[in-house]
PDB file of N, CA and C in Angstrom:
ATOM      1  N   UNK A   1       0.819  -1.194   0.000  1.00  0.00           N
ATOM      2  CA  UNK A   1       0.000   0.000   0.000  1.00  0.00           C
ATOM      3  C   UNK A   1       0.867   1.263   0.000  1.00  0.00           C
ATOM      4  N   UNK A   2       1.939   1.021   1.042  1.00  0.00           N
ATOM      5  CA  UNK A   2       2.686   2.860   0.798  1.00  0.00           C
ATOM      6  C   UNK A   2       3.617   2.346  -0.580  1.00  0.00           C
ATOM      7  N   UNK A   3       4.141   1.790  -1.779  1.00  0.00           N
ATOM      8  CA  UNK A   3       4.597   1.563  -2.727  1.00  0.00           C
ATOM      9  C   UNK A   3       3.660   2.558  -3.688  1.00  0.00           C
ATOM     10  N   UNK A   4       2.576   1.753  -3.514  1.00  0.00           N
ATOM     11  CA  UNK A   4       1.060   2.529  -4.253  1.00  0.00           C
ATOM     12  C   UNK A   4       0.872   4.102  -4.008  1.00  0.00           C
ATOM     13  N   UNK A   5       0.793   4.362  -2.989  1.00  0.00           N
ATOM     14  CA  UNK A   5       1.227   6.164  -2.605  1.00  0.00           C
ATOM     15  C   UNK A   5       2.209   6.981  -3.436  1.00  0.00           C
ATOM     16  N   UNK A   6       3.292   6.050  -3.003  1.00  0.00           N
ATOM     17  CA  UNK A   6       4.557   6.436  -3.521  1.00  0.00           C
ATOM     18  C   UNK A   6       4.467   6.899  -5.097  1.00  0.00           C
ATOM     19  N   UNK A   7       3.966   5.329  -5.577  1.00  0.00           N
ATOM     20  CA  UNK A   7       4.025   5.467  -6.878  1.00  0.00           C
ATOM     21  C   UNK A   7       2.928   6.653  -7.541  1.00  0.00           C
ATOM     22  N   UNK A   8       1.483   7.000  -6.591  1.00  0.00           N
ATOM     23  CA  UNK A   8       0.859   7.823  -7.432  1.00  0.00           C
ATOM     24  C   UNK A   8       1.535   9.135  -7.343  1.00  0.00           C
ATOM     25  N   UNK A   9       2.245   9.762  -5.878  1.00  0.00           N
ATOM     26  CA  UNK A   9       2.766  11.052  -5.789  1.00  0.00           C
ATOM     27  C   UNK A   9       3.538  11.000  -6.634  1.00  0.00           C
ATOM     28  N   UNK A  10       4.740   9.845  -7.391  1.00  0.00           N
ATOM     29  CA  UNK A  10       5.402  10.424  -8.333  1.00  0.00           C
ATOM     30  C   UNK A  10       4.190  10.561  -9.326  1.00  0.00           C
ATOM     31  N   UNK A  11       3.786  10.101 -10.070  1.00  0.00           N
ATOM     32  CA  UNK A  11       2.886  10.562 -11.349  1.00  0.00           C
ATOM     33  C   UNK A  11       2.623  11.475 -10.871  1.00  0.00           C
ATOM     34  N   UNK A  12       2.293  12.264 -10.224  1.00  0.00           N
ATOM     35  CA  UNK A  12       1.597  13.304  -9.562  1.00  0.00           C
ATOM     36  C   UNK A  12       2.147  14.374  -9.880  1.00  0.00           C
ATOM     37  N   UNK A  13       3.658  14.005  -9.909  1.00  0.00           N
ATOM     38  CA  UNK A  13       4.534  14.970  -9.682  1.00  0.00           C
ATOM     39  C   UNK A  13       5.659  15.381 -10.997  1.00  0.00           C
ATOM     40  N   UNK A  14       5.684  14.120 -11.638  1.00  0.00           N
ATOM     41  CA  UNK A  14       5.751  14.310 -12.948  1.00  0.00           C
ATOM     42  C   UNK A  14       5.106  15.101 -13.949  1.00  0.00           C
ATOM     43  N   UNK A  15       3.617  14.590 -13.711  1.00  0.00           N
ATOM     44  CA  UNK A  15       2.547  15.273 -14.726  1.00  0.00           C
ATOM     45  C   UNK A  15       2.618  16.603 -14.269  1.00  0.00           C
ATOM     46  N   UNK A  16       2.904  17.142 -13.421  1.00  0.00           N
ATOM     47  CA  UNK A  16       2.934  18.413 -13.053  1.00  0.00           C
ATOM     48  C   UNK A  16       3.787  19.452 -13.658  1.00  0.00           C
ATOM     49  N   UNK A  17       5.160  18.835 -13.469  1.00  0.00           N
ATOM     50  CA  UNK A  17       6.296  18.859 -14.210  1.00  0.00           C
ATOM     51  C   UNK A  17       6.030  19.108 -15.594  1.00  0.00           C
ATOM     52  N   UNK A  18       5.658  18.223 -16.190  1.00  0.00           N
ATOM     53  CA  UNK A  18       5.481  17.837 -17.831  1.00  0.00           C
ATOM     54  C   UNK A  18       4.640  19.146 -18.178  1.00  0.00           C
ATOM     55  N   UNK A  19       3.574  19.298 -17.542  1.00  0.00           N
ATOM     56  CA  UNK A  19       2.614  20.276 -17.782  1.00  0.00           C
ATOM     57  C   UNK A  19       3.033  21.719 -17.848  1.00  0.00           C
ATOM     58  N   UNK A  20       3.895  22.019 -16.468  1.00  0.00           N
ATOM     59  CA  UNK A  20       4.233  23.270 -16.459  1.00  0.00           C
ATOM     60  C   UNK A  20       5.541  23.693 -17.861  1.00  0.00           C
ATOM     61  N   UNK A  21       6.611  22.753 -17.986  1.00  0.00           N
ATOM     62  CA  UNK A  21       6.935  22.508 -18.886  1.00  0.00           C
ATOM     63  C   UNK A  21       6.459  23.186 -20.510  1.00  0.00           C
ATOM     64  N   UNK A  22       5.612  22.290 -20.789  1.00  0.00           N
ATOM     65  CA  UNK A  22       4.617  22.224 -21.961  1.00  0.00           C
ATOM     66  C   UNK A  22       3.836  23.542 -21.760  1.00  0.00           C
ATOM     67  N   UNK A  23       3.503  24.113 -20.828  1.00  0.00           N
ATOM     68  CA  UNK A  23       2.692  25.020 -20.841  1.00  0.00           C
ATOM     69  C   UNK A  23       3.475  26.875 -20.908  1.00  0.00           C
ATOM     70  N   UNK A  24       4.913  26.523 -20.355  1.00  0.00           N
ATOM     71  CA  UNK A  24       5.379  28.037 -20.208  1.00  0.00           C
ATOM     72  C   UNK A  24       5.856  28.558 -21.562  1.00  0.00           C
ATOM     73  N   UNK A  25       5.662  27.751 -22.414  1.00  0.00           N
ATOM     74  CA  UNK A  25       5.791  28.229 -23.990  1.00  0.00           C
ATOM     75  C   UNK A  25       4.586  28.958 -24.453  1.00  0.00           C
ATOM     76  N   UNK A  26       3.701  29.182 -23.793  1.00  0.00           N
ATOM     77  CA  UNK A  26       2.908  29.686 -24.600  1.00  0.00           C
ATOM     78  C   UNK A  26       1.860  30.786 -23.805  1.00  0.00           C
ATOM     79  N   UNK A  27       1.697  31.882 -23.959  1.00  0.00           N
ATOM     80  CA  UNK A  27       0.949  33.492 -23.975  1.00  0.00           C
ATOM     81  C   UNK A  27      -0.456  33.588 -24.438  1.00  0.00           C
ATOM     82  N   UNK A  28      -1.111  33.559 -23.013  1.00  0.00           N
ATOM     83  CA  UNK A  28      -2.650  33.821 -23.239  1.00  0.00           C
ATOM     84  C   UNK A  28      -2.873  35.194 -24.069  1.00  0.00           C
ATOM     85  N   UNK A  29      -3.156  35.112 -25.004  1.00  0.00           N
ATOM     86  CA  UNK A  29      -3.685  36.565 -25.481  1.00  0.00           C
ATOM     87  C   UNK A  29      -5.411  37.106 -25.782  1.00  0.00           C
ATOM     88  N   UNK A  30      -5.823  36.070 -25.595  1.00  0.00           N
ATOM     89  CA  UNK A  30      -6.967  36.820 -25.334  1.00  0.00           C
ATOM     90  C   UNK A  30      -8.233  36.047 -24.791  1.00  0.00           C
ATOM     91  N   UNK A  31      -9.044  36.242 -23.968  1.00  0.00           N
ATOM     92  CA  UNK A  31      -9.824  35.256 -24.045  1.00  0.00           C
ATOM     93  C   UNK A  31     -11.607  36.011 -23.775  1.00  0.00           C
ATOM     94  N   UNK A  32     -11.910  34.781 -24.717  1.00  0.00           N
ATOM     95  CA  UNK A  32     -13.432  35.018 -25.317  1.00  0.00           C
ATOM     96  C   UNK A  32     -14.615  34.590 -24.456  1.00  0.00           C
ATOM     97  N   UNK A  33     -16.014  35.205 -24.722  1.00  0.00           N
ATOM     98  CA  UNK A  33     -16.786  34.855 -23.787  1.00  0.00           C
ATOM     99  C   UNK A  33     -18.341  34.421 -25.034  1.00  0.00           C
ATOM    100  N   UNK A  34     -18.218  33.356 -25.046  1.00  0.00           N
ATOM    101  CA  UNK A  34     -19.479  32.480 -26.091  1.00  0.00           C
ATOM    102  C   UNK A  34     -18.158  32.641 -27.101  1.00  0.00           C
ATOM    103  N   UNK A  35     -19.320  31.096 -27.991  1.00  0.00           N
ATOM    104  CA  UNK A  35     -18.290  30.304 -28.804  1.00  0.00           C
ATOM    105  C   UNK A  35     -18.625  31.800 -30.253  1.00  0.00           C
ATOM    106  N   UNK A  36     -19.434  32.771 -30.609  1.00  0.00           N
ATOM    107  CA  UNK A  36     -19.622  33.399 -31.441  1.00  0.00           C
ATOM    108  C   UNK A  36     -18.428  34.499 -31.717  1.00  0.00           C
ATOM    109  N   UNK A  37     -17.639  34.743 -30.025  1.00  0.00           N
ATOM    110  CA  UNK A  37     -16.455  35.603 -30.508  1.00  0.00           C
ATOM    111  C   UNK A  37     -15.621  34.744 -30.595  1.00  0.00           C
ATOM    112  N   UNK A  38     -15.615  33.718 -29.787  1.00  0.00           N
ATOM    113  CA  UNK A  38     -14.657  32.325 -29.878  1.00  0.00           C
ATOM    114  C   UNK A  38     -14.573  32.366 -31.451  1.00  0.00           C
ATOM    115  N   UNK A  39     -15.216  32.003 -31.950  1.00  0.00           N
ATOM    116  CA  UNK A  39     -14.931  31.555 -33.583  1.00  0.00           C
ATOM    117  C   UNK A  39     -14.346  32.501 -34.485  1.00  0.00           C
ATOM    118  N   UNK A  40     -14.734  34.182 -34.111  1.00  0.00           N
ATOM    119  CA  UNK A  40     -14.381  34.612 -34.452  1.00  0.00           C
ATOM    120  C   UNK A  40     -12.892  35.674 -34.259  1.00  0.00           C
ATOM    121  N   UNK A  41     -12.594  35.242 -33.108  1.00  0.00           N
ATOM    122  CA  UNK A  41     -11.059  34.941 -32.871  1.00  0.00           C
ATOM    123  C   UNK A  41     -10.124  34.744 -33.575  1.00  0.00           C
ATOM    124  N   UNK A  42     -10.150  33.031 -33.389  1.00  0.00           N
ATOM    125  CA  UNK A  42      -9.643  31.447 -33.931  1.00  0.00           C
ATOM    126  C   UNK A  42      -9.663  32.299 -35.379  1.00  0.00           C
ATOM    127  N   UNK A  43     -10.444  32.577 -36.369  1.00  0.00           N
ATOM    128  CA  UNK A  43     -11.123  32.879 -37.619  1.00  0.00           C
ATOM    129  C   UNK A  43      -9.641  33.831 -37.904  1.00  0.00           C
ATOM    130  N   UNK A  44      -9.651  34.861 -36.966  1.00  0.00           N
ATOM    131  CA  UNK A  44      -8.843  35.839 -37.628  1.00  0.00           C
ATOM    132  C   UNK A  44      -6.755  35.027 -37.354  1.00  0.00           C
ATOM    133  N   UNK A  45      -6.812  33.921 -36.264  1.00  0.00           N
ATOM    134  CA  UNK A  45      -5.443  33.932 -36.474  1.00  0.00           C
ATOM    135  C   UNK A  45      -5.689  32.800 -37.299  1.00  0.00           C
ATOM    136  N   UNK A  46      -6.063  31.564 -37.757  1.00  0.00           N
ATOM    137  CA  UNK A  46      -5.874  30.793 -38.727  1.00  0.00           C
ATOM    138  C   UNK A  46      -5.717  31.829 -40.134  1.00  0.00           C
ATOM    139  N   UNK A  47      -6.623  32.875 -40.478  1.00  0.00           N
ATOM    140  CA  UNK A  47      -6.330  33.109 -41.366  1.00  0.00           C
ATOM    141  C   UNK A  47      -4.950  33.440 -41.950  1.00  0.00           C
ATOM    142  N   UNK A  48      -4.501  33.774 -40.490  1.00  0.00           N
ATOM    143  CA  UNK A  48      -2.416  34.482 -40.901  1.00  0.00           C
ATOM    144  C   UNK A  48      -2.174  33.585 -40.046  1.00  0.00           C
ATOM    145  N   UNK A  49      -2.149  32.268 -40.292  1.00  0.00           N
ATOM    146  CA  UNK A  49      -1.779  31.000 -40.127  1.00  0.00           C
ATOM    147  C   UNK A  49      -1.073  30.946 -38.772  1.00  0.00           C
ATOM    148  N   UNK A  50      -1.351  31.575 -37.811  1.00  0.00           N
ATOM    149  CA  UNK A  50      -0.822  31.132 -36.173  1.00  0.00           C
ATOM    150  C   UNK A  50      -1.653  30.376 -35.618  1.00  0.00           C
ATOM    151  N   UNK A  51      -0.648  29.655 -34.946  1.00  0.00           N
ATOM    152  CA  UNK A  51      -0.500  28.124 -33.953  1.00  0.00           C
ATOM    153  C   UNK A  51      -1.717  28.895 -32.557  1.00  0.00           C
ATOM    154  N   UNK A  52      -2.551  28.142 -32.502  1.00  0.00           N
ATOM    155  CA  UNK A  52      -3.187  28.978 -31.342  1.00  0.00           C
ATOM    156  C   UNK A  52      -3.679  27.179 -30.487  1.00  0.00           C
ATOM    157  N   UNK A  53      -3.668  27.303 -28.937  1.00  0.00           N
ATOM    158  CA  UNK A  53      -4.222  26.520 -28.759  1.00  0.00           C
ATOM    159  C   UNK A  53      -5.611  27.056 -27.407  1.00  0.00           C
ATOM    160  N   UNK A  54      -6.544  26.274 -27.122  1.00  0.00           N
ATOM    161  CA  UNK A  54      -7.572  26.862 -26.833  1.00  0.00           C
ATOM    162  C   UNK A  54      -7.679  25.520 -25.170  1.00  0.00           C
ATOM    163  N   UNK A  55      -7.982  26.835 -23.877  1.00  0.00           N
ATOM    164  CA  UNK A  55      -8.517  26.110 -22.609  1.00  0.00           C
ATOM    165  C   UNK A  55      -9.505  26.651 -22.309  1.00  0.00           C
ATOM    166  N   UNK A  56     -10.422  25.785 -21.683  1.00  0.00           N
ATOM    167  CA  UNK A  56     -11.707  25.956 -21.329  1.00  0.00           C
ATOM    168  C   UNK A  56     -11.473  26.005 -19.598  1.00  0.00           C
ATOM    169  N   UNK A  57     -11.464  27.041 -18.827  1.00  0.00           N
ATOM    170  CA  UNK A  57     -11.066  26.843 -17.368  1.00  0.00           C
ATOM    171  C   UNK A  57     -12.352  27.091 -16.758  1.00  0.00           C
ATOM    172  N   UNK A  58     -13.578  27.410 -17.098  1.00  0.00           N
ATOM    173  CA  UNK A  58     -14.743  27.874 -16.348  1.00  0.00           C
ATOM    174  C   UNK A  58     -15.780  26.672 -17.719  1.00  0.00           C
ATOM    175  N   UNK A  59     -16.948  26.288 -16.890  1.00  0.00           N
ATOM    176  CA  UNK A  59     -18.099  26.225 -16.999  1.00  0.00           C
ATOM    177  C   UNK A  59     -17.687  24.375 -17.579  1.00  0.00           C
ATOM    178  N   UNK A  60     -17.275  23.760 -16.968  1.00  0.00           N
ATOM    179  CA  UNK A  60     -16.657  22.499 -17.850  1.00  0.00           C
ATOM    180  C   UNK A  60     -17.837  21.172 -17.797  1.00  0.00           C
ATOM    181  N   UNK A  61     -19.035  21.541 -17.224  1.00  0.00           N
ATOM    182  CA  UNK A  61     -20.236  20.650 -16.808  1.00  0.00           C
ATOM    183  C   UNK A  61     -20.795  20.018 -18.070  1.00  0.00           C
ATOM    184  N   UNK A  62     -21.212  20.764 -18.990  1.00  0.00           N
ATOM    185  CA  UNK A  62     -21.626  20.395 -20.639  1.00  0.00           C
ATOM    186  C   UNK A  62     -20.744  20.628 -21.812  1.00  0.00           C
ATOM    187  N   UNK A  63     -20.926  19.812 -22.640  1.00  0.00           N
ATOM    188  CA  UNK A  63     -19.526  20.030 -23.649  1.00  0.00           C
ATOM    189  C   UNK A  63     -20.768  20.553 -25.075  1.00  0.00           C
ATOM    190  N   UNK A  64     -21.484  20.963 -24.753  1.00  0.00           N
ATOM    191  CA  UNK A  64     -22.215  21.734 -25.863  1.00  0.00           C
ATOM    192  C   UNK A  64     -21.788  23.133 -25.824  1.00  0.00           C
ATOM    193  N   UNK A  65     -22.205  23.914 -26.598  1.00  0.00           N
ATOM    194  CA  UNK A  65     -21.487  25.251 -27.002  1.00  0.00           C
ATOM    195  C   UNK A  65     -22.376  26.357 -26.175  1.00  0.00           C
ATOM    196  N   UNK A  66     -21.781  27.051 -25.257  1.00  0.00           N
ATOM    197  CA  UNK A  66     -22.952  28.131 -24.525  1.00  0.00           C
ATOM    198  C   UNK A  66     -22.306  28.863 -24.484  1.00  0.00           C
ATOM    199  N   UNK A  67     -23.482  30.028 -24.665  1.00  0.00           N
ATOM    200  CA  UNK A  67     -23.138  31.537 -25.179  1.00  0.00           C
ATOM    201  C   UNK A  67     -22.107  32.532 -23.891  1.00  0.00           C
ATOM    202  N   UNK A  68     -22.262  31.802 -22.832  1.00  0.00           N
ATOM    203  CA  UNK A  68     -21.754  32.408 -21.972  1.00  0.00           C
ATOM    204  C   UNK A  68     -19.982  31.170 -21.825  1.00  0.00           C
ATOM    205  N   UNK A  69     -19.827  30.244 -22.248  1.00  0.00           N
ATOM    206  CA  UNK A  69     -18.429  29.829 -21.910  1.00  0.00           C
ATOM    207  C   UNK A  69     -17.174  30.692 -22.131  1.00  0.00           C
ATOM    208  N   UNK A  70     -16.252  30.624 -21.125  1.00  0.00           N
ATOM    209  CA  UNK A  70     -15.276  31.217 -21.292  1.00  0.00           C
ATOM    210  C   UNK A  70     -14.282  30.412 -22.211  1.00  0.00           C
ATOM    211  N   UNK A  71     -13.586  30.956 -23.161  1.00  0.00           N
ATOM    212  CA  UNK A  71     -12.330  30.026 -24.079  1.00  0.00           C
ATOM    213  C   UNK A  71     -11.036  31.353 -23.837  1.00  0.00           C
ATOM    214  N   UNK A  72      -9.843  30.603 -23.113  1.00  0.00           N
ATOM    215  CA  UNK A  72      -9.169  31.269 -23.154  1.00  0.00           C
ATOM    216  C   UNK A  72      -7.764  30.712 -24.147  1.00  0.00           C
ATOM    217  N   UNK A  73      -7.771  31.616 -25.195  1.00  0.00           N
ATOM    218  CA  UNK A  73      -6.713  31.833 -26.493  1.00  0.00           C
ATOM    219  C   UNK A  73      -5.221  32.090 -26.034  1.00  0.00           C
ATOM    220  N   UNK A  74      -4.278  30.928 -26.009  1.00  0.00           N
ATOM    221  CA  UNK A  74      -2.944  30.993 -26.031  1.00  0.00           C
ATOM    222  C   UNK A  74      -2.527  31.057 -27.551  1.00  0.00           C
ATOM    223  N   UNK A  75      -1.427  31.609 -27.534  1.00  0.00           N
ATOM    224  CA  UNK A  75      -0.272  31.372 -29.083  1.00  0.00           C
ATOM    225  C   UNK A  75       0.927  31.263 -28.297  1.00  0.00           C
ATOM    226  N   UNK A  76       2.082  30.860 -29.027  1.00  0.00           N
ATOM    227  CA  UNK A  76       3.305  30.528 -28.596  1.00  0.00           C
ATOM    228  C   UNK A  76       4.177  31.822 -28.360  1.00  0.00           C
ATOM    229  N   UNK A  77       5.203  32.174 -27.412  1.00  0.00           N
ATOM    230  CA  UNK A  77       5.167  33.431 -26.851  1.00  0.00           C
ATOM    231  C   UNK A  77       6.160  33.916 -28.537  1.00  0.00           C
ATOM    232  N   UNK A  78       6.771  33.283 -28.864  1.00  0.00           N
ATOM    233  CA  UNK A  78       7.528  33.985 -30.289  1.00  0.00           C
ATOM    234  C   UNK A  78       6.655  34.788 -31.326  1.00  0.00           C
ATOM    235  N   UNK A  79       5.491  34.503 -31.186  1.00  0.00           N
ATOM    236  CA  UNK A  79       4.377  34.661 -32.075  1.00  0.00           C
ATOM    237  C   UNK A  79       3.154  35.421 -31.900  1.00  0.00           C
ATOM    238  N   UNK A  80       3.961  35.971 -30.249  1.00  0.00           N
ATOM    239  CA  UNK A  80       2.535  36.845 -29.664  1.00  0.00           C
ATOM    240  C   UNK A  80       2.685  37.533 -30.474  1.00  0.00           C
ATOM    241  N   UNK A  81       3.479  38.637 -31.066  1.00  0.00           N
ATOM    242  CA  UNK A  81       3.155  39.717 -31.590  1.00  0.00           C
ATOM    243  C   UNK A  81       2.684  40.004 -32.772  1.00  0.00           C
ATOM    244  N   UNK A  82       2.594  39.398 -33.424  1.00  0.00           N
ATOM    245  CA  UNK A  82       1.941  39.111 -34.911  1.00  0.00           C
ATOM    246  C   UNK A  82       0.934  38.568 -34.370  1.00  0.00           C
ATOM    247  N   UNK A  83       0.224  37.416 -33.468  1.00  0.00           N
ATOM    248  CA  UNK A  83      -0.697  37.243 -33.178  1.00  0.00           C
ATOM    249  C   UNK A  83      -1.766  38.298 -32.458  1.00  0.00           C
ATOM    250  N   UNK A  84      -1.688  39.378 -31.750  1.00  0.00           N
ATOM    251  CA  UNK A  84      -2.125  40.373 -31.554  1.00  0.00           C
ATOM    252  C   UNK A  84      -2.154  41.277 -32.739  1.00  0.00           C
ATOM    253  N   UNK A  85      -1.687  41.586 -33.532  1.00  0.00           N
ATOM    254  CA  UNK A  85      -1.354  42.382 -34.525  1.00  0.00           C
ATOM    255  C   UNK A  85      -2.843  42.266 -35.264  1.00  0.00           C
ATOM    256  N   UNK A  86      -2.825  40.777 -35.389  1.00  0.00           N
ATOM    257  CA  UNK A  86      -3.716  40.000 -36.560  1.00  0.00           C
ATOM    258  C   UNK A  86      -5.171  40.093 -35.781  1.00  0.00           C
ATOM    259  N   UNK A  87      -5.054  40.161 -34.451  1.00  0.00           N
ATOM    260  CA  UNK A  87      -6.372  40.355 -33.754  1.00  0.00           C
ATOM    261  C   UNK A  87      -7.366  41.933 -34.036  1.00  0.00           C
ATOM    262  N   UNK A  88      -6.276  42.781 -33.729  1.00  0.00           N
ATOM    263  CA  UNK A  88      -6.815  43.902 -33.795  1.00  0.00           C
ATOM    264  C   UNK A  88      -6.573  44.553 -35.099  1.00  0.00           C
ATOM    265  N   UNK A  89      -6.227  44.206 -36.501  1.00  0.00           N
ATOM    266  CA  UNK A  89      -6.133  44.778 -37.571  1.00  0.00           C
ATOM    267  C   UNK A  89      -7.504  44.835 -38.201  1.00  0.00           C
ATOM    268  N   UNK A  90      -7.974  45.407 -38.972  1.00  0.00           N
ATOM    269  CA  UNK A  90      -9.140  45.281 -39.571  1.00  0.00           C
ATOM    270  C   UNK A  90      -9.283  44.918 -40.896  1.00  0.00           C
TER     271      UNK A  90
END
């Protein structure tokens, strides 16, 4: 039984690791409220082809699309600035 402990605090502690890792590469730049600005976000950096990836940290109960979910918009920090650029250009 304490082997079993042992062994989950390491995973525990790894994945943590791995995560923070994986995660300090990349710069929230903006985040949306309903999937209608959501899309239209996403819309404007695919078009000038930036890497964007998308977390859902609020409302995670239904995986249907509601007007009120929060999506918060990372890009990779090399790329914030053209990625903002591309947000607010018209």
């Amino acid at each position: 039984m304490l082997y079993l402990a042992i062994y989950l605090i390491v995973i525990i502690i790894l994945f943590t690791f791995i995560q923070f890792n994986l995660n300090r590469k990349w710069k929230l730049i903006y985040t949306a409220f309903g999937y209608q600005n959501y899309f239209l976000i996403i819309g404007k950096l695919r078009k000038e082809g930036i890497q964007y990836k998308t977390k859902l940290p609020m409302n995670l109960r239904s995986r249907v699309f509601n007007e009120n979910t929060q999506y918060d918009i990372y890009v990779k920090k090399d790329v914030e600035h053209e990625a903002l650029q591309s947000l607010y250009h018209n």
